[in-house]
PDB file of N, CA and C in Angstrom:
ATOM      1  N   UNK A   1     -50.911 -16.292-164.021  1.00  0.00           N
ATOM      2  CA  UNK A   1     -51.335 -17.627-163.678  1.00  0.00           C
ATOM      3  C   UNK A   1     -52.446 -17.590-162.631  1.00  0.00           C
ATOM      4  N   UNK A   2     -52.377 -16.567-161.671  1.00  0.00           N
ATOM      5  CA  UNK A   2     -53.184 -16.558-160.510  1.00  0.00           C
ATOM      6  C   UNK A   2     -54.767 -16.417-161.405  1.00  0.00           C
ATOM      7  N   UNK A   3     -54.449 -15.496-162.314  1.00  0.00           N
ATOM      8  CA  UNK A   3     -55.705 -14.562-162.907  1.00  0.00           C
ATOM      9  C   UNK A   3     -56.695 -15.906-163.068  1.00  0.00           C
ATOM     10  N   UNK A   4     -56.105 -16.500-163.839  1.00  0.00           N
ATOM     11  CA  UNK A   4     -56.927 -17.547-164.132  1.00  0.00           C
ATOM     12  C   UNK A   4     -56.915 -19.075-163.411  1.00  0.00           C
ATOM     13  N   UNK A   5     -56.079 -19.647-162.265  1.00  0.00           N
ATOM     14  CA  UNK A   5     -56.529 -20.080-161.298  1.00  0.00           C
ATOM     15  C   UNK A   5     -57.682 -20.181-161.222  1.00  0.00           C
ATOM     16  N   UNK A   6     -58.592 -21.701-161.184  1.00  0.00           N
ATOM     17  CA  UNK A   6     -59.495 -22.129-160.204  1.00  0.00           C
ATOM     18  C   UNK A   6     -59.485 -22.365-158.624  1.00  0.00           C
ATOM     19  N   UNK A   7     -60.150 -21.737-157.984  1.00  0.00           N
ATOM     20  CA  UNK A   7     -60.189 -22.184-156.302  1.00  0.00           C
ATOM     21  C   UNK A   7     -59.761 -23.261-155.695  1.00  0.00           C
ATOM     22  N   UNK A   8     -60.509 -24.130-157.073  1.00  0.00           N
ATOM     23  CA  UNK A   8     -60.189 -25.653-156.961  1.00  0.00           C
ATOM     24  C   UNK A   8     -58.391 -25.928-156.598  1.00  0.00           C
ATOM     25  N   UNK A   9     -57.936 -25.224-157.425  1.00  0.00           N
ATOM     26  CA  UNK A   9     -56.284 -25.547-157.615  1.00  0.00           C
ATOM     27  C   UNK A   9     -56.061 -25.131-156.446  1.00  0.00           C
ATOM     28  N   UNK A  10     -56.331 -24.179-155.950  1.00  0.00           N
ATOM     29  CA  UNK A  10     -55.572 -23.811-154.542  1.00  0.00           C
ATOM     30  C   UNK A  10     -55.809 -24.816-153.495  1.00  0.00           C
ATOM     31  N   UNK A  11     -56.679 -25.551-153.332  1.00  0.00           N
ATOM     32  CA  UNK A  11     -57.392 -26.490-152.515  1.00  0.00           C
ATOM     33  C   UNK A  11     -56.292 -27.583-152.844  1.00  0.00           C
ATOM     34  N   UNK A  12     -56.474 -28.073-153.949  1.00  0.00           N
ATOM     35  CA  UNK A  12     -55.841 -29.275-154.390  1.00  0.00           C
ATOM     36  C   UNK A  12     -53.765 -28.983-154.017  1.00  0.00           C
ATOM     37  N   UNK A  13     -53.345 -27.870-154.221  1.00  0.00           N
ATOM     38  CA  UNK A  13     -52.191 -27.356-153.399  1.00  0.00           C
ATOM     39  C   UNK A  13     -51.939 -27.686-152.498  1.00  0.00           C
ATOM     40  N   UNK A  14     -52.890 -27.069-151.892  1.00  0.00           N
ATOM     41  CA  UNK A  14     -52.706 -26.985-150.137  1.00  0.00           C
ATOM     42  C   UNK A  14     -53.005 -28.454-149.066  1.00  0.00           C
ATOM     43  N   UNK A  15     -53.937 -29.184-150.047  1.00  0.00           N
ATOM     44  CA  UNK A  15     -53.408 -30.507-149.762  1.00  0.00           C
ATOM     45  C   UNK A  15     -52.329 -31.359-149.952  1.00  0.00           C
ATOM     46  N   UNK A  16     -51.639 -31.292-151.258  1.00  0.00           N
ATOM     47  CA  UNK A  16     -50.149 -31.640-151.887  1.00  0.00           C
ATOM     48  C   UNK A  16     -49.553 -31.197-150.319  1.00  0.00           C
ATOM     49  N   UNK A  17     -49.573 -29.998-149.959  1.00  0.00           N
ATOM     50  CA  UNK A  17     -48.752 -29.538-149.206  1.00  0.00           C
ATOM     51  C   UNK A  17     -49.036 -29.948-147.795  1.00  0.00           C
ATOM     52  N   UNK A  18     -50.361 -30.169-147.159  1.00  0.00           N
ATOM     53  CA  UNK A  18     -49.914 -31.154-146.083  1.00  0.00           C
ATOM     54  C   UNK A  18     -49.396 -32.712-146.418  1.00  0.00           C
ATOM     55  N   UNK A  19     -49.475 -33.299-147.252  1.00  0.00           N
ATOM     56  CA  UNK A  19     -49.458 -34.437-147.427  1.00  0.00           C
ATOM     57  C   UNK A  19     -47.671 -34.584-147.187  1.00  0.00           C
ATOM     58  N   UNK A  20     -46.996 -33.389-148.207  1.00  0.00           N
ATOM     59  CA  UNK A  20     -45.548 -33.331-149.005  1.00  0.00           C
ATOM     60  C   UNK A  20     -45.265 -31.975-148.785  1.00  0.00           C
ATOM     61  N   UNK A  21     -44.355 -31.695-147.592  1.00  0.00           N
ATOM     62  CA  UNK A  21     -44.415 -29.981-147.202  1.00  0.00           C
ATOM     63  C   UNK A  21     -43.095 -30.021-148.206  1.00  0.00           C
ATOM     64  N   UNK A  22     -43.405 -28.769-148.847  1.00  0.00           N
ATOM     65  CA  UNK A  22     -41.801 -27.873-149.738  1.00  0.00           C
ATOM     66  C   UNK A  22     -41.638 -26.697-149.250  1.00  0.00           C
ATOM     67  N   UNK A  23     -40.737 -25.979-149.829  1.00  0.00           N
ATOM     68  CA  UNK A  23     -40.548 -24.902-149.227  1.00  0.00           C
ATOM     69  C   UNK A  23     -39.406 -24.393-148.549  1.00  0.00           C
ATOM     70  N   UNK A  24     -38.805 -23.234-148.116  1.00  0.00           N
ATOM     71  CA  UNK A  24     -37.706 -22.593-147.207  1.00  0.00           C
ATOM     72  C   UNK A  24     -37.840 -23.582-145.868  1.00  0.00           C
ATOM     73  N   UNK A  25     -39.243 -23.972-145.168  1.00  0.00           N
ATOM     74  CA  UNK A  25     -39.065 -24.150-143.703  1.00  0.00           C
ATOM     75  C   UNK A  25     -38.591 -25.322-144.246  1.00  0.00           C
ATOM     76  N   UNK A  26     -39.339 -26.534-144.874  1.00  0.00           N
ATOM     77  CA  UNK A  26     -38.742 -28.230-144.527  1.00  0.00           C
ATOM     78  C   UNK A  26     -37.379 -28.137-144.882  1.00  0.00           C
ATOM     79  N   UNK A  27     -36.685 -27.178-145.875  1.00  0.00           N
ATOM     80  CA  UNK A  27     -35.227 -27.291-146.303  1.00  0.00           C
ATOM     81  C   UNK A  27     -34.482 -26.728-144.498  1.00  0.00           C
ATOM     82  N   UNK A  28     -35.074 -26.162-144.063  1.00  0.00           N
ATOM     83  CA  UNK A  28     -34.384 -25.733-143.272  1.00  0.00           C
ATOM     84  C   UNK A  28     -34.802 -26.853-141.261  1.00  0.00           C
ATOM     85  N   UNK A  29     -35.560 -27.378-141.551  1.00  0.00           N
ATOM     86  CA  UNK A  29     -35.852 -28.661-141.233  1.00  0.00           C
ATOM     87  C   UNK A  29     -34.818 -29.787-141.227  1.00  0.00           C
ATOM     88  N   UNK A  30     -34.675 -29.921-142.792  1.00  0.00           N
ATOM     89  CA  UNK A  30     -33.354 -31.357-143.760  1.00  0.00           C
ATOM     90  C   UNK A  30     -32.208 -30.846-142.908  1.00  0.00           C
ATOM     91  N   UNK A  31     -31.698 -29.318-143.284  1.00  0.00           N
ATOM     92  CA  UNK A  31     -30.236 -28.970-142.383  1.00  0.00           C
ATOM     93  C   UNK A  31     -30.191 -29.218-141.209  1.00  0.00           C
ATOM     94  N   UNK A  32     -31.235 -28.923-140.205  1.00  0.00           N
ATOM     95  CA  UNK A  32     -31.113 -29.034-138.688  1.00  0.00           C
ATOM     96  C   UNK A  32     -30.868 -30.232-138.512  1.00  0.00           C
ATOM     97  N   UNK A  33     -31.470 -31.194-139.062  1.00  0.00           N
ATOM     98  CA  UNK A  33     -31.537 -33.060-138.924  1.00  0.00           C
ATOM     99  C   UNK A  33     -29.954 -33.363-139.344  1.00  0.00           C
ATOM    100  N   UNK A  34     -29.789 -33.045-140.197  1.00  0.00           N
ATOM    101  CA  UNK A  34     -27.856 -33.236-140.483  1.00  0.00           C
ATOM    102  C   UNK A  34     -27.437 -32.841-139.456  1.00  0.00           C
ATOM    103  N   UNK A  35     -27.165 -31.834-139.230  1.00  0.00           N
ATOM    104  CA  UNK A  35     -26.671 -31.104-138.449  1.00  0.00           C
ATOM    105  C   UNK A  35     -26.764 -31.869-136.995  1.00  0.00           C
ATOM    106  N   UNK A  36     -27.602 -32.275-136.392  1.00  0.00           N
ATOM    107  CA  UNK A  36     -28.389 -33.160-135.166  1.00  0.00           C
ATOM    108  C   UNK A  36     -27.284 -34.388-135.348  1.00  0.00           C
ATOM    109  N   UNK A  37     -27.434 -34.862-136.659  1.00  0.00           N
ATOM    110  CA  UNK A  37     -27.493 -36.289-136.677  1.00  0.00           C
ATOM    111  C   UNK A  37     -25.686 -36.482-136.454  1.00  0.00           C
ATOM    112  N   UNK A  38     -25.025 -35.381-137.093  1.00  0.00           N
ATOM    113  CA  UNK A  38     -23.152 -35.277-136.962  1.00  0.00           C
ATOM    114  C   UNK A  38     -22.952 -35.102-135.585  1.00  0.00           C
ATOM    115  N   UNK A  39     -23.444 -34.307-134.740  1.00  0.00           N
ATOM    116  CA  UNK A  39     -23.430 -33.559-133.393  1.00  0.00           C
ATOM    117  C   UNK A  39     -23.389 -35.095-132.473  1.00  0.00           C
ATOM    118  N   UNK A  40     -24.817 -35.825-132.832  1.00  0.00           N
ATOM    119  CA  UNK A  40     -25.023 -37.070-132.330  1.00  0.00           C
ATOM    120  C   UNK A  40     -23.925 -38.203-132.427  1.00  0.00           C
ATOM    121  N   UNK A  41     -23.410 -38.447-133.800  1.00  0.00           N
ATOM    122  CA  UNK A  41     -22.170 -39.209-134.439  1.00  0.00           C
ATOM    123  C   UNK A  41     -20.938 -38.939-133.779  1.00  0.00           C
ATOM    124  N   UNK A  42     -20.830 -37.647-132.758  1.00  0.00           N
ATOM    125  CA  UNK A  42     -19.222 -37.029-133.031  1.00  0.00           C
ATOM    126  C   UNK A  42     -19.433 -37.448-131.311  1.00  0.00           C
ATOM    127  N   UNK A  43     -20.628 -37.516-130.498  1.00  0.00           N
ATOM    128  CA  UNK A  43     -21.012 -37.404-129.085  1.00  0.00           C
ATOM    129  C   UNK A  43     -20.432 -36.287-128.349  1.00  0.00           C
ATOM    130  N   UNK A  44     -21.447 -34.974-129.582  1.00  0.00           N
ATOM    131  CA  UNK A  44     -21.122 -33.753-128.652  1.00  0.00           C
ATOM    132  C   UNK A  44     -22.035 -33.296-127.535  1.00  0.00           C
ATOM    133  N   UNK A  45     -21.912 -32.559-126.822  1.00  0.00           N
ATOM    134  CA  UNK A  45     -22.724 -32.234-125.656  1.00  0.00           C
ATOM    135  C   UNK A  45     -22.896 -30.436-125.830  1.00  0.00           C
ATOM    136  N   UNK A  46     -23.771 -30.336-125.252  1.00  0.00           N
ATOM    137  CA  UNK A  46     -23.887 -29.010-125.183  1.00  0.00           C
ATOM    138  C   UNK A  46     -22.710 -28.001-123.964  1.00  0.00           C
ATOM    139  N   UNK A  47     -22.706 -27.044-123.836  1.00  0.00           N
ATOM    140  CA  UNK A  47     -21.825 -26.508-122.967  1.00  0.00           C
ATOM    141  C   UNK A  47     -23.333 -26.544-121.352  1.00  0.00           C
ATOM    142  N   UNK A  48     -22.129 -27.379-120.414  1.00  0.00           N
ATOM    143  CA  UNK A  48     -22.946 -27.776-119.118  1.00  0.00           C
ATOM    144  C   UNK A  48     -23.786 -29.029-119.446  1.00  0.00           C
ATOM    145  N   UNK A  49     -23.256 -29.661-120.633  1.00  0.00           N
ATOM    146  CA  UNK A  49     -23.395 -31.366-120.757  1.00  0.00           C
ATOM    147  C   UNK A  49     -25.141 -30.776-120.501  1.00  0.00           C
ATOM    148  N   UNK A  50     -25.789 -32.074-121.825  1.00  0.00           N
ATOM    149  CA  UNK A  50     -26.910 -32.577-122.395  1.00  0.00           C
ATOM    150  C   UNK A  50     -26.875 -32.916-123.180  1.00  0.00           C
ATOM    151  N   UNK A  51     -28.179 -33.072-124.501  1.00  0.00           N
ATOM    152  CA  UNK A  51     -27.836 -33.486-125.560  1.00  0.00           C
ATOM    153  C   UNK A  51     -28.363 -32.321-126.371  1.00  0.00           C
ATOM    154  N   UNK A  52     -28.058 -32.628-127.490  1.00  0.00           N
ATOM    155  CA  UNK A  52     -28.455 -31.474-128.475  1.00  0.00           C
ATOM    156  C   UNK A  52     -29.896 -32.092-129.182  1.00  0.00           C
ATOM    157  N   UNK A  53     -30.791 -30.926-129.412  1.00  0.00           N
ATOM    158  CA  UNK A  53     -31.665 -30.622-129.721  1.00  0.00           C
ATOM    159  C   UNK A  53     -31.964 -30.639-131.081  1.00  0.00           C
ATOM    160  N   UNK A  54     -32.997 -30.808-132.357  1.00  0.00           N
ATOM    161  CA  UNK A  54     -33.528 -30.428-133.668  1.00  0.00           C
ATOM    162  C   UNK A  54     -33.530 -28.838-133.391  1.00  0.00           C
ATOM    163  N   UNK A  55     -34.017 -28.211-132.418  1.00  0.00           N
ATOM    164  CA  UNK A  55     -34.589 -26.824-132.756  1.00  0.00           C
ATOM    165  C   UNK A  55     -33.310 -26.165-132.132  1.00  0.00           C
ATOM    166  N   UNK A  56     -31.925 -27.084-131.752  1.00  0.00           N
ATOM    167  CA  UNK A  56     -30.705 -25.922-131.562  1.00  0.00           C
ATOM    168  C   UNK A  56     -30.172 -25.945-132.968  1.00  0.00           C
ATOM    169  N   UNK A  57     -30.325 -26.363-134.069  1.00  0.00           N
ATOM    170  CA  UNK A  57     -29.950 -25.903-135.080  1.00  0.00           C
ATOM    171  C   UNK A  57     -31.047 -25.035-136.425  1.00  0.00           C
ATOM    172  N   UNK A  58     -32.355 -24.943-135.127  1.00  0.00           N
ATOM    173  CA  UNK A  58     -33.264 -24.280-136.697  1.00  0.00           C
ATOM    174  C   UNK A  58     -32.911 -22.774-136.767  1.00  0.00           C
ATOM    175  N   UNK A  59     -32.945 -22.071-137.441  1.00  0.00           N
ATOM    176  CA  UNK A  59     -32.872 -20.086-137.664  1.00  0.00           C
ATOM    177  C   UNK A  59     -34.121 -19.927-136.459  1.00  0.00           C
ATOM    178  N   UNK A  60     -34.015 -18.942-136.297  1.00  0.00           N
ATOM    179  CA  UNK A  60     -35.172 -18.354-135.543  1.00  0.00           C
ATOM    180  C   UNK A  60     -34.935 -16.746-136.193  1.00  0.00           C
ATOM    181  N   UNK A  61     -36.060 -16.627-136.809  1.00  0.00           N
ATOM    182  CA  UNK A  61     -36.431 -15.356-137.543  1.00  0.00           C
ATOM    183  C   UNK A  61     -36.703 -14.512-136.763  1.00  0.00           C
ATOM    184  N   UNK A  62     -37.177 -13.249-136.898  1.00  0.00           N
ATOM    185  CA  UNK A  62     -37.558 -12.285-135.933  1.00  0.00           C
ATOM    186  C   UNK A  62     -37.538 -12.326-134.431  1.00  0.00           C
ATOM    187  N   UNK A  63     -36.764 -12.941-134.148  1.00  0.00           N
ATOM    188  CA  UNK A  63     -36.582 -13.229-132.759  1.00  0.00           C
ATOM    189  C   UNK A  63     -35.094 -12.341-132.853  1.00  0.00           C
ATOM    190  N   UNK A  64     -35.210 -10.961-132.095  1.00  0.00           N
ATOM    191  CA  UNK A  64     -34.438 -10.385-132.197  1.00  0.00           C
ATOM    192  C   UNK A  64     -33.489 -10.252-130.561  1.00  0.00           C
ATOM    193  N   UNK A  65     -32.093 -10.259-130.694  1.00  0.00           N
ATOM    194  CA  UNK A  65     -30.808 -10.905-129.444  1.00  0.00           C
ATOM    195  C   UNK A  65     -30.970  -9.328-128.910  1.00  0.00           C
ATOM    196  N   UNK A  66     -31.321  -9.656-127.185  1.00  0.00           N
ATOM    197  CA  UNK A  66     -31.145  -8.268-126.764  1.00  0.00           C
ATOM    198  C   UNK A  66     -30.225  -7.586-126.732  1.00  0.00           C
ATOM    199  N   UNK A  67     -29.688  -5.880-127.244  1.00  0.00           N
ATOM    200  CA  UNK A  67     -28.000  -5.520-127.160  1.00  0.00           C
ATOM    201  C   UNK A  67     -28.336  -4.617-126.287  1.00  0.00           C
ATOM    202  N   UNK A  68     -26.626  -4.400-126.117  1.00  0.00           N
ATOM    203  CA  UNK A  68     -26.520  -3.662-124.643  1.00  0.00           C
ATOM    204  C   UNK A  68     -25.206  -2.356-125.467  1.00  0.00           C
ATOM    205  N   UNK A  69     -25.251  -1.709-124.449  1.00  0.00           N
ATOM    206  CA  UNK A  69     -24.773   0.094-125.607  1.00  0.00           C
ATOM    207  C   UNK A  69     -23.562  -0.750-124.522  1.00  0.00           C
ATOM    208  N   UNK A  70     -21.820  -0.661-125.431  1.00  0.00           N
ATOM    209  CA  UNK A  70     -20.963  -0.559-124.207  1.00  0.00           C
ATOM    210  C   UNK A  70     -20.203   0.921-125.064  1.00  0.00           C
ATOM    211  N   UNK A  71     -19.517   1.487-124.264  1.00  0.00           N
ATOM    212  CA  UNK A  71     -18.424   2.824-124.212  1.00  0.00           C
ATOM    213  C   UNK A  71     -17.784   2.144-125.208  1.00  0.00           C
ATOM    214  N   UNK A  72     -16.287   2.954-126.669  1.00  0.00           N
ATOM    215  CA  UNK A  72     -16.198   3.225-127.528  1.00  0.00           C
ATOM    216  C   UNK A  72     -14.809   2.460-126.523  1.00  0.00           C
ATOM    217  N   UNK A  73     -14.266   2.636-125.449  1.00  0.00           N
ATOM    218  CA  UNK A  73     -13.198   2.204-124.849  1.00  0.00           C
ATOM    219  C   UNK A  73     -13.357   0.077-124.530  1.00  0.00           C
ATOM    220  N   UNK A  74     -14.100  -0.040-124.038  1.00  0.00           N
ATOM    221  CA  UNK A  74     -14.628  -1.359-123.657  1.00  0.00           C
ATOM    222  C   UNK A  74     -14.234  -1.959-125.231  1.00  0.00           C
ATOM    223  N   UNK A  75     -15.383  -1.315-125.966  1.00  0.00           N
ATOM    224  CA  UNK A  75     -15.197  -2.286-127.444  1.00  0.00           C
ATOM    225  C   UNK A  75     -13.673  -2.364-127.761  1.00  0.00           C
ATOM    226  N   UNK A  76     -13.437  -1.172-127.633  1.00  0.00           N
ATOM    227  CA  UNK A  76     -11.759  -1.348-128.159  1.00  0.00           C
ATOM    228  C   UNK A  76     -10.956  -2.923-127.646  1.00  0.00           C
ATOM    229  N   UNK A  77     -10.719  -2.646-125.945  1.00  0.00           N
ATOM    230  CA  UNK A  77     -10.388  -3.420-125.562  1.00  0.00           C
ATOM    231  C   UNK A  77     -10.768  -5.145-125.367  1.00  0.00           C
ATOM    232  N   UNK A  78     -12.264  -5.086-126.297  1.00  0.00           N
ATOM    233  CA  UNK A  78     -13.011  -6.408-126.479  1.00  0.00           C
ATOM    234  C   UNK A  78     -12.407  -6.603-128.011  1.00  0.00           C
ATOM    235  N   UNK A  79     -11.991  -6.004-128.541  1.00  0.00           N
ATOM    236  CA  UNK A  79     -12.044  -6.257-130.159  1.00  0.00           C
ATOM    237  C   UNK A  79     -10.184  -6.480-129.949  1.00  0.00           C
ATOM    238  N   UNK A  80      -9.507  -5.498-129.139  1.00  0.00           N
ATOM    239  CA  UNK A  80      -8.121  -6.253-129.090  1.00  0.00           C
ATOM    240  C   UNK A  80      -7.545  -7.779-128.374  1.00  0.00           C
ATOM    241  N   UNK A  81      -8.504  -8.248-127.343  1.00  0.00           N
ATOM    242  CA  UNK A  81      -8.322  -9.013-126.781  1.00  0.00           C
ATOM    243  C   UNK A  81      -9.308 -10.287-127.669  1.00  0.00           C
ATOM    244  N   UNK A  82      -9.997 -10.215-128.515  1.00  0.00           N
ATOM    245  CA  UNK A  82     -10.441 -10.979-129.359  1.00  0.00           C
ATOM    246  C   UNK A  82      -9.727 -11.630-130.776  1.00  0.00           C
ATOM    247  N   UNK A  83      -9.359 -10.505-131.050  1.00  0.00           N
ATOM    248  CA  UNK A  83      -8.588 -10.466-132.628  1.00  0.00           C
ATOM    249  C   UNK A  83      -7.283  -9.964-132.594  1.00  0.00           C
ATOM    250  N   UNK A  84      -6.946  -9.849-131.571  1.00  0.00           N
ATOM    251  CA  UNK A  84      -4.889  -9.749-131.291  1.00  0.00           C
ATOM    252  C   UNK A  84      -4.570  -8.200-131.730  1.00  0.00           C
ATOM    253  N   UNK A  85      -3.372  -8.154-130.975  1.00  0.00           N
ATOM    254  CA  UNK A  85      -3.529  -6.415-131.151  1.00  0.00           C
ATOM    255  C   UNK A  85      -2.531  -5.855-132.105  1.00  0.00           C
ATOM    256  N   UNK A  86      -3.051  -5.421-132.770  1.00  0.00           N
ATOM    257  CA  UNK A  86      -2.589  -5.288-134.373  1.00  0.00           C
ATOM    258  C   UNK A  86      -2.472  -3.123-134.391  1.00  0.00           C
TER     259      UNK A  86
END
């Protein structure tokens, strides 16, 4: 399809698409707004009271959570005191 694509079409796209965004991000946009809008309905607060945010429910991609190395003993005792000691 590309092969034979006019330039034109891509132009005429990429306007569709500011006009009418599609795509992974606006779907993931629609969820955060639900998500907002129940949070808002239920009058939850954040932990240390505020309100909740659109962008506390978007993904954040490559934004990678700093980890920390703990000892093979620690985890133990984090994973029994989490999930009951079995």
């Amino acid at each position: 399809m590309l092969d034979g694509a006019d330039p034109s079409l891509l132009y005429e796209w990429q306007a569709f698409y500011n006009l009418h965004p599609f795509g992974e991000e606006r779907q993931d946009i629609r969820s955060a707004n639900i998500c907002l809008a129940i949070m808002q309905a239920m009058g939850a607060k954040k932990k240390g009271g505020g309100q909740f945010k659109l962008d506390d429910f978007m993904p954040h991609f490559g934004k990678s959570q700093p980890t920390t190395q703990i000892d093979p003993v620690t985890a133990q005792a984090v994973m029994k005191d989490r999930y009951g000691k079995k």
